[in-house]
Protein backbone atom coordinates (compact mmCIF):
# COMPACT_ATOMS: atom_id res chain seq x y z
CA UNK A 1 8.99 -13.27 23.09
CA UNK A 2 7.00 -11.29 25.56
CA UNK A 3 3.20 -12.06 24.28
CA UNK A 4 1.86 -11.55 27.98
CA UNK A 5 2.75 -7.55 27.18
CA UNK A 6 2.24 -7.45 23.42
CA UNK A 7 -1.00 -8.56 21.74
CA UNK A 8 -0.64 -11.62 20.10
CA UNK A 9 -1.78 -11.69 16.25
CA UNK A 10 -1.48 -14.70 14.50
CA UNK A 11 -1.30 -14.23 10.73
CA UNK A 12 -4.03 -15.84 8.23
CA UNK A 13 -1.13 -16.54 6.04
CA UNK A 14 1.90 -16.79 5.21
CA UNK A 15 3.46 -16.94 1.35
CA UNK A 16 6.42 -18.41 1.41
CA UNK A 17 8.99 -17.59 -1.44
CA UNK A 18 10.77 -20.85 -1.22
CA UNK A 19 14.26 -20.35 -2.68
CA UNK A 20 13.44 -22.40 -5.41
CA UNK A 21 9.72 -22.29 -6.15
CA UNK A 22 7.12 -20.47 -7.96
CA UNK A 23 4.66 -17.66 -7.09
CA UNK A 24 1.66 -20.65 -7.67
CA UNK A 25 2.89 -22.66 -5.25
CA UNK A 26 3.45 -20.04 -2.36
CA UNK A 27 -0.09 -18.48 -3.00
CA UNK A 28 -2.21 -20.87 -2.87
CA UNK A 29 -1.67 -21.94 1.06
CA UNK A 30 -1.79 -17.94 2.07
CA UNK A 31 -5.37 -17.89 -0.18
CA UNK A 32 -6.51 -21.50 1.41
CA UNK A 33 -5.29 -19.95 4.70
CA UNK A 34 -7.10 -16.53 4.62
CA UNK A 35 -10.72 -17.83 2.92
CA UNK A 36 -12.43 -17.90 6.21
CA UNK A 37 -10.16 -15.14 7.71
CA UNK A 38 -11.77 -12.44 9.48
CA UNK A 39 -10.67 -8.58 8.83
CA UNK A 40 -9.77 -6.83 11.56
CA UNK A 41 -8.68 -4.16 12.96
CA UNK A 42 -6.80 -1.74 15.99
CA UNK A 43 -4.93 1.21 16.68
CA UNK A 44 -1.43 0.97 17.05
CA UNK A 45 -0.25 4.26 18.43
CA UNK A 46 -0.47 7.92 17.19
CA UNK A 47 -2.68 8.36 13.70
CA UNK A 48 -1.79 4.38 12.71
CA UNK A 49 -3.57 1.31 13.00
CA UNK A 50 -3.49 -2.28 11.56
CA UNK A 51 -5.74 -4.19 10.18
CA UNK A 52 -5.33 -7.91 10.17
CA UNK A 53 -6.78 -11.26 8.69
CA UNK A 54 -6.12 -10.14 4.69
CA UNK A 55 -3.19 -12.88 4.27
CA UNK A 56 -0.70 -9.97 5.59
CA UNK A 57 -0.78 -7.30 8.19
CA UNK A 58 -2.00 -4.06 6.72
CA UNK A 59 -0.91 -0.63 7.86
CA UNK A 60 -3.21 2.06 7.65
CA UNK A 61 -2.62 6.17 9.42
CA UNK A 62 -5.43 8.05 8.85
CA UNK A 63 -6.33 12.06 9.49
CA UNK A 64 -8.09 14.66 8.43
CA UNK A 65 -6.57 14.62 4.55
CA UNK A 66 -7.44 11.46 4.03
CA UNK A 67 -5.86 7.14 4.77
CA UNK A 68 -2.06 5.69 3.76
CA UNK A 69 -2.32 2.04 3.28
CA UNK A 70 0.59 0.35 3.56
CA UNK A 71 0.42 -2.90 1.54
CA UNK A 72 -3.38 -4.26 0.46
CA UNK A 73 -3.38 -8.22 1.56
CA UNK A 74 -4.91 -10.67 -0.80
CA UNK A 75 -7.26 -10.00 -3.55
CA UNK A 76 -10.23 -12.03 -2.13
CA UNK A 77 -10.18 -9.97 1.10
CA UNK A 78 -10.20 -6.26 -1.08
CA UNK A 79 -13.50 -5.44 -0.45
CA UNK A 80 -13.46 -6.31 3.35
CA UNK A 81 -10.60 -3.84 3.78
CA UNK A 82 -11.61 -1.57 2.41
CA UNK A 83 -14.70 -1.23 4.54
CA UNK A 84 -12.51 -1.74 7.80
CA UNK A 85 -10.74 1.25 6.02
CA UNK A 86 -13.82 3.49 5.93
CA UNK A 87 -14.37 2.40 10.15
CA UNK A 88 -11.14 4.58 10.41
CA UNK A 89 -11.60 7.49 7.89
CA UNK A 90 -14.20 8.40 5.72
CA UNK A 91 -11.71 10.56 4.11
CA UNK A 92 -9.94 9.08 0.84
CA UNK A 93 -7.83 7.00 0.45
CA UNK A 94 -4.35 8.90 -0.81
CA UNK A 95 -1.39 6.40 -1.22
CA UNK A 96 -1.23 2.71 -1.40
CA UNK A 97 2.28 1.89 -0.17
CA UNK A 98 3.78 -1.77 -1.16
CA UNK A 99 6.30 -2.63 1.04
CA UNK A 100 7.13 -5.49 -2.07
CA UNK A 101 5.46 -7.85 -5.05
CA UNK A 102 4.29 -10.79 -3.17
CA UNK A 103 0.37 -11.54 -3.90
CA UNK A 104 -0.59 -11.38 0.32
CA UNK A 105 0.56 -7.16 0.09
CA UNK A 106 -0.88 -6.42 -3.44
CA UNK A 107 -3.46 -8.32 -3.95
CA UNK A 108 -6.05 -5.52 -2.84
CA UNK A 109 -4.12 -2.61 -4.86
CA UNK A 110 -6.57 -1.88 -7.99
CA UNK A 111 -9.58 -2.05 -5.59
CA UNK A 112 -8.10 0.59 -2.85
CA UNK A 113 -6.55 2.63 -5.67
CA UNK A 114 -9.93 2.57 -7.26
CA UNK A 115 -11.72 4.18 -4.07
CA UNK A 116 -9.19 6.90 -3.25
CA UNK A 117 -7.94 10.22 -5.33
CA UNK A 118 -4.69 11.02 -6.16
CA UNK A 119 -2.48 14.03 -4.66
CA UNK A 120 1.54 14.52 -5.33
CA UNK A 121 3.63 11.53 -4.01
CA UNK A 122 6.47 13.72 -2.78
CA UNK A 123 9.36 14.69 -4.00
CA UNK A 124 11.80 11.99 -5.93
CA UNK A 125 8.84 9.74 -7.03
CA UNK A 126 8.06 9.24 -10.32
CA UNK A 127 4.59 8.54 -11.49
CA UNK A 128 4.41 5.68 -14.04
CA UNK A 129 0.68 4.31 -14.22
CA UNK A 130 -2.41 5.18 -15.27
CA UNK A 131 -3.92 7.41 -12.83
CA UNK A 132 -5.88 10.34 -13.79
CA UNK A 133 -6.92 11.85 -10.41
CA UNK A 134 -9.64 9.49 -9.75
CA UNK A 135 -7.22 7.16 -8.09
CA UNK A 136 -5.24 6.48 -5.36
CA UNK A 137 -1.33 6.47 -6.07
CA UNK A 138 0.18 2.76 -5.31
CA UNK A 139 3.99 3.60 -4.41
CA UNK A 140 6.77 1.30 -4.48
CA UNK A 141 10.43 1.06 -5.49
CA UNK A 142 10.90 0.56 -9.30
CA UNK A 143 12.24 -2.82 -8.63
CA UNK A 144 8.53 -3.92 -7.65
CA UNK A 145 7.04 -2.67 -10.69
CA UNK A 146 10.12 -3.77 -12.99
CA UNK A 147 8.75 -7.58 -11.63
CA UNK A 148 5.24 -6.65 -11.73
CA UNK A 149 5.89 -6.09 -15.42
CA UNK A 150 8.25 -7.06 -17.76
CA UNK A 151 7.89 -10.34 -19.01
CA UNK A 152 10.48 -12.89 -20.91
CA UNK A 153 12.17 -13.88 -17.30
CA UNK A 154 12.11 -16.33 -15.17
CA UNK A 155 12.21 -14.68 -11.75
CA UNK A 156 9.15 -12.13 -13.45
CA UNK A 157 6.36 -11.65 -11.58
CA UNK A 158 3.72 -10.63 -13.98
CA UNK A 159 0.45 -9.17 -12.29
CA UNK A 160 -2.58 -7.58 -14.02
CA UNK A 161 -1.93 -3.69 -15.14
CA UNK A 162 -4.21 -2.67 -12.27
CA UNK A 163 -2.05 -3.95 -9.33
CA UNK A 164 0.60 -1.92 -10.75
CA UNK A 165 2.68 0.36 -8.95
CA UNK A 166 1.87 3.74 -10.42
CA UNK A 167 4.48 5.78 -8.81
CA UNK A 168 8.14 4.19 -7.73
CA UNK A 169 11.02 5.48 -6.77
CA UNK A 170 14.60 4.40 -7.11
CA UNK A 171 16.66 6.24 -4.58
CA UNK A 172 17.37 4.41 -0.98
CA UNK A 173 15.16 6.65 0.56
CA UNK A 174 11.66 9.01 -0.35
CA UNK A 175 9.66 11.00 2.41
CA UNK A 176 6.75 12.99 2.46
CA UNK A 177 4.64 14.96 5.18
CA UNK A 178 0.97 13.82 5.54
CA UNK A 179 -1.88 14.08 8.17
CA UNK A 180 0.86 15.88 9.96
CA UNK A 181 4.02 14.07 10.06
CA UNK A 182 6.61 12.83 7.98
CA UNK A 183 6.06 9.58 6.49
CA UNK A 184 9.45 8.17 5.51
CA UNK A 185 9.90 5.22 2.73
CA UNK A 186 12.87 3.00 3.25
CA UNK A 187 14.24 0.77 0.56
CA UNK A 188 15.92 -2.66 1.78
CA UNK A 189 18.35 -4.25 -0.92
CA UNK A 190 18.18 -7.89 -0.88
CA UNK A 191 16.54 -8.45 1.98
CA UNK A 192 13.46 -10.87 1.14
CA UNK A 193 13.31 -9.66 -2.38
CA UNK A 194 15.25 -7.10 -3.71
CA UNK A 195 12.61 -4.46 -3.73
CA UNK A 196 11.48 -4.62 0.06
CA UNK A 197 10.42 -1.17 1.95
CA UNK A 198 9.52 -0.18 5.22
CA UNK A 199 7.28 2.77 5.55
CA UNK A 200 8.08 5.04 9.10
CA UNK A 201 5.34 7.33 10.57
CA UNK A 202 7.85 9.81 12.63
CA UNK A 203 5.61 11.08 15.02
CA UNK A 204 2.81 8.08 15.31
CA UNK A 205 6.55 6.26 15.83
CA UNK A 206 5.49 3.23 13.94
CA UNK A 207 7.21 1.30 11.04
CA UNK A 208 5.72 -1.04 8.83
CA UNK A 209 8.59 -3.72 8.56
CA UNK A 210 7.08 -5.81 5.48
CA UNK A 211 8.08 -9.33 5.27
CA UNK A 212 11.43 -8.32 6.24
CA UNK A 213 10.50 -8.65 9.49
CA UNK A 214 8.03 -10.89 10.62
CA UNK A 215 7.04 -12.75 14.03
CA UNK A 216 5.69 -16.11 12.78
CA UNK A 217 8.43 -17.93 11.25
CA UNK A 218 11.97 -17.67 10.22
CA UNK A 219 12.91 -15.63 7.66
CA UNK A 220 11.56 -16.10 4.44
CA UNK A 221 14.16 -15.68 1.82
CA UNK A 222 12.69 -15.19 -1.98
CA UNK A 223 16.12 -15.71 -3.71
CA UNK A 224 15.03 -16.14 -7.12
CA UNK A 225 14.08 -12.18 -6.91
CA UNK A 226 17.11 -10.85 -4.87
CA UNK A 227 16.43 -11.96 -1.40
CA UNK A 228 19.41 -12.97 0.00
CA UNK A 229 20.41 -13.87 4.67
CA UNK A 230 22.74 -11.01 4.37
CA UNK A 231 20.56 -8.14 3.32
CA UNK A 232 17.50 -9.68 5.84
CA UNK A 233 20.49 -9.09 8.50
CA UNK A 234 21.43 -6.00 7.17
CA UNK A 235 17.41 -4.56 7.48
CA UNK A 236 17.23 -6.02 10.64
CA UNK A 237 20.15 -3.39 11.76
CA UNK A 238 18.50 -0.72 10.22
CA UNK A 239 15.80 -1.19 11.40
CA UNK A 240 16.96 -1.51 15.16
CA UNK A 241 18.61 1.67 14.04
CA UNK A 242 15.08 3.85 13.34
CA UNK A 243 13.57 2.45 16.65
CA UNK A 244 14.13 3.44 20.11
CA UNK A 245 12.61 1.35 23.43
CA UNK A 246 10.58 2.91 25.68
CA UNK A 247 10.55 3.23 29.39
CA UNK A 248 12.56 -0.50 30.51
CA UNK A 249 12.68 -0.94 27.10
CA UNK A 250 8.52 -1.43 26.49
CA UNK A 251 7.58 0.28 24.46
CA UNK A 252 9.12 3.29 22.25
CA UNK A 253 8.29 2.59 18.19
CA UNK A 254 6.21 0.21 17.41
CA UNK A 255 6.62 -2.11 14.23
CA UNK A 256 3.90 -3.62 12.33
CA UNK A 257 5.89 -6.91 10.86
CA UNK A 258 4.66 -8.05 7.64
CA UNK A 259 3.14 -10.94 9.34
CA UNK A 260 2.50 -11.93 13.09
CA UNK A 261 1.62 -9.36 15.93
CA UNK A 262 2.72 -5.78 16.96
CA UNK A 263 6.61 -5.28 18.32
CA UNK A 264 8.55 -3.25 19.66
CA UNK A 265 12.17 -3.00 19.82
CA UNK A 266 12.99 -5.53 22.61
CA UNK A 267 11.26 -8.42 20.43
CA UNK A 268 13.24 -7.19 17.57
CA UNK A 269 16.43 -7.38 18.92
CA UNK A 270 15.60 -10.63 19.56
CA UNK A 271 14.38 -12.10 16.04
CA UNK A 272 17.48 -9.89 14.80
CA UNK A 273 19.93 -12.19 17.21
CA UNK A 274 17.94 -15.50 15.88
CA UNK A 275 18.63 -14.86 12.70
CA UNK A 276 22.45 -13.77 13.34
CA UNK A 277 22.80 -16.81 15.76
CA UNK A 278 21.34 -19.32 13.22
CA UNK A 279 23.45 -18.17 9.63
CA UNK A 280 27.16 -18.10 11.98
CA UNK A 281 26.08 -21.94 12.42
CA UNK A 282 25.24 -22.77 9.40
CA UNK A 283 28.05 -20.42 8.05
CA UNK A 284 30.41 -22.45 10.15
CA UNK A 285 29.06 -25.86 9.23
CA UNK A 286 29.68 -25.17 5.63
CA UNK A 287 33.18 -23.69 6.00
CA UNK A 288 33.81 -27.22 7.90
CA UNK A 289 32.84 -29.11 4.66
CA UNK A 290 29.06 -29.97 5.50
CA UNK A 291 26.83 -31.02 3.13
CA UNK A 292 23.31 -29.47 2.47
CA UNK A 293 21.97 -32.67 4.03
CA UNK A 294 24.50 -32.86 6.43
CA UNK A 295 23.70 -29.16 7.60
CA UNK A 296 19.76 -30.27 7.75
CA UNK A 297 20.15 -33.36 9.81
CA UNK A 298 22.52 -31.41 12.46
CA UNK A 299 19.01 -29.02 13.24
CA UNK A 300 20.97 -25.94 13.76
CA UNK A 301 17.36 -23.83 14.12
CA UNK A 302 16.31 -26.95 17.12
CA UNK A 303 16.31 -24.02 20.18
CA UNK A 304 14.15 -21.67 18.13
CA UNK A 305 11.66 -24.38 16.06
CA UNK A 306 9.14 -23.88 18.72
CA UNK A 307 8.72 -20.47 17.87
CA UNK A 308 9.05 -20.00 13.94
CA UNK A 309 9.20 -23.73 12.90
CA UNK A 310 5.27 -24.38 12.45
CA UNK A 311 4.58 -21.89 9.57
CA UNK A 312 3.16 -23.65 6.72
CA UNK A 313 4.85 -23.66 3.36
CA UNK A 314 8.43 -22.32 5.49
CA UNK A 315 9.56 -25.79 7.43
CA UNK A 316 13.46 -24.78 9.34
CA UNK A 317 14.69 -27.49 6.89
CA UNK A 318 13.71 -25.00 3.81
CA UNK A 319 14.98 -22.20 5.53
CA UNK A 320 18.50 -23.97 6.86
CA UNK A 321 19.01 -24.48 2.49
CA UNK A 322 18.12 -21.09 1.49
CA UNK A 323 20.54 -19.86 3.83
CA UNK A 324 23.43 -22.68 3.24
CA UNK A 325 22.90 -22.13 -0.63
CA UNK A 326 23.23 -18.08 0.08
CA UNK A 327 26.05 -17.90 1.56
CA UNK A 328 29.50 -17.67 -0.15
């Protein structure tokens, strides 16, 4: 990774969705992590910043109508973005965009909703929730919201009525033009949950990648709520497919990962060729018979442990079983 030409930004948390485990136990390290976090903030490029240290990056473009936040970080830190916010725009704040359900992107949603006003959320979304004008929209695809709020399953993911999406969308893809440009919403299948999104700013030229993407560690793979190696691969390509390198390939779009520090489309080619390289070994370890232990002791992440192997709560051995038990 090129960190001597891209600003470094280390992440206050991360929540791992261990393959197995529950929403308590990924939380509570990302909350620990983030207590004494500081909330940050710096432009990006065009109208669209990010603002960092609220347990996951935050993206924010801001004009004359008003701020789009794209994901909210962790409860505890709602306040303190929301005054970074305001050191932006003093404008409202119009959409809160989840890019998915974990707790480090929604945690701030009733607070941010609560400060902005609502205004149409394009074309294709449908508004579900509560708000009567006095409130910010919070977007996200259905699939977030279905988790958010049905109970009487296991892989539920029941959060207070007031973090609640209140308008979602179900088709792949749901655009709308704001502070003059487009702003594009992507969903991801299966990718680290099933109801993933990345958010594109067409002419800022920035994407926010959500946990999809992400510089400090390797994939994190929530497969009790759809994630699955495959679709993380397969929004990986798409997303190399929406950005374009600049000038000796610096440059070009920029993407705002869901955790870790700005990139561009160099460094994602190579997280996208980590990821590839790492699931053909494991792939071909299990068609040889391997065991899950077996797979584990052979280190197939070794090379690439000094870069994504120290995130806490997402050791390689937890990754190397959420891929082995993923694949077919």
């Amino acid at each position: 990774m090129r960190r001597s030409v891209l600003l470094s930004l280390a992440p206050a948390a991360l929540v791992a969705a261990f393959a197995g485990g529950g929403l308590a136990a990924q939380n509570a390290p990302a909350a620990a992590a983030a207590a004494g976090a500081r909330v940050t903030t710096m432009k990006v490029q065009g109208n669209v910043h990010i603002v960092h240290g609220a347990g996951a990056n935050i993206t924010v473009q801001a004009g004359e109508l008003g701020a789009i936040v794209v994901d909210s970080g962790l409860a505890p830190h709602a306040d303190a973005v929301l005054t970074t916010v305001r050191t932006l725009t003093l404008k409202p704040i119009r959409f809160v965009i989840n890019t998915h359900g974990h707790d480090d992107h929604i945690g701030g949603n009733e607070r941010l909703a609560a400060a902005g006003i609502s205004v149409a959320p394009g074309r294709g979304v449908a508004t579900v929730g509560t708000g009567q004008g006095a409130r910010a929209e919070i977007v996200a695809h259905e699939l977030v919201l279905n988790r958010m709020s049905l109970p009487g399953t296991p892989t539920a993911m029941l959060r207070p009525i007031g973090l609640w999406p209140t308008a979602t969308f179900s088709a792949r893809r749901k655009e709308f033009f704001y502070n003059g440009e487009a702003v594009q919403i992507f969903h991801q299948p299966s990718a680290h949950t099933d109801g993933d999104s990345f958010v594109y700013f067409r002419r800022s030229d920035v994407v926010a990648a959500g946990d999809v993407y992400v510089t400090t560690s390797y994939p994190v793979i929530d497969a009790q709520r759809g994630g699955s190696i495959q679709g993380v691969l397969d929004g990986l390509n798409f997303l190399l497919e929406l950005v374009v390198g600049g000038e000796k390939t610096e440059g070009g779009t920029m993407i705002v990962p869901g955790h870790g520090r700005i990139s561009d489309e160099a460094d994602l080619v190579e997280y996208r060729d980590m990821v590839t390289i790492i699931r053909d070994r494991i792939q071909d370890m299990k068609k040889k018979g391997m065991t899950l232990p077996q797979v584990q002791a052979a280190r197939p992440t070794l090379d690439y442990d000094g870069l994504y192997g120290a995130a806490a709560g997402w050791a390689p051995a937890q990754f190397v079983e959420a891929v082995y038990r993923d694949l077919r």
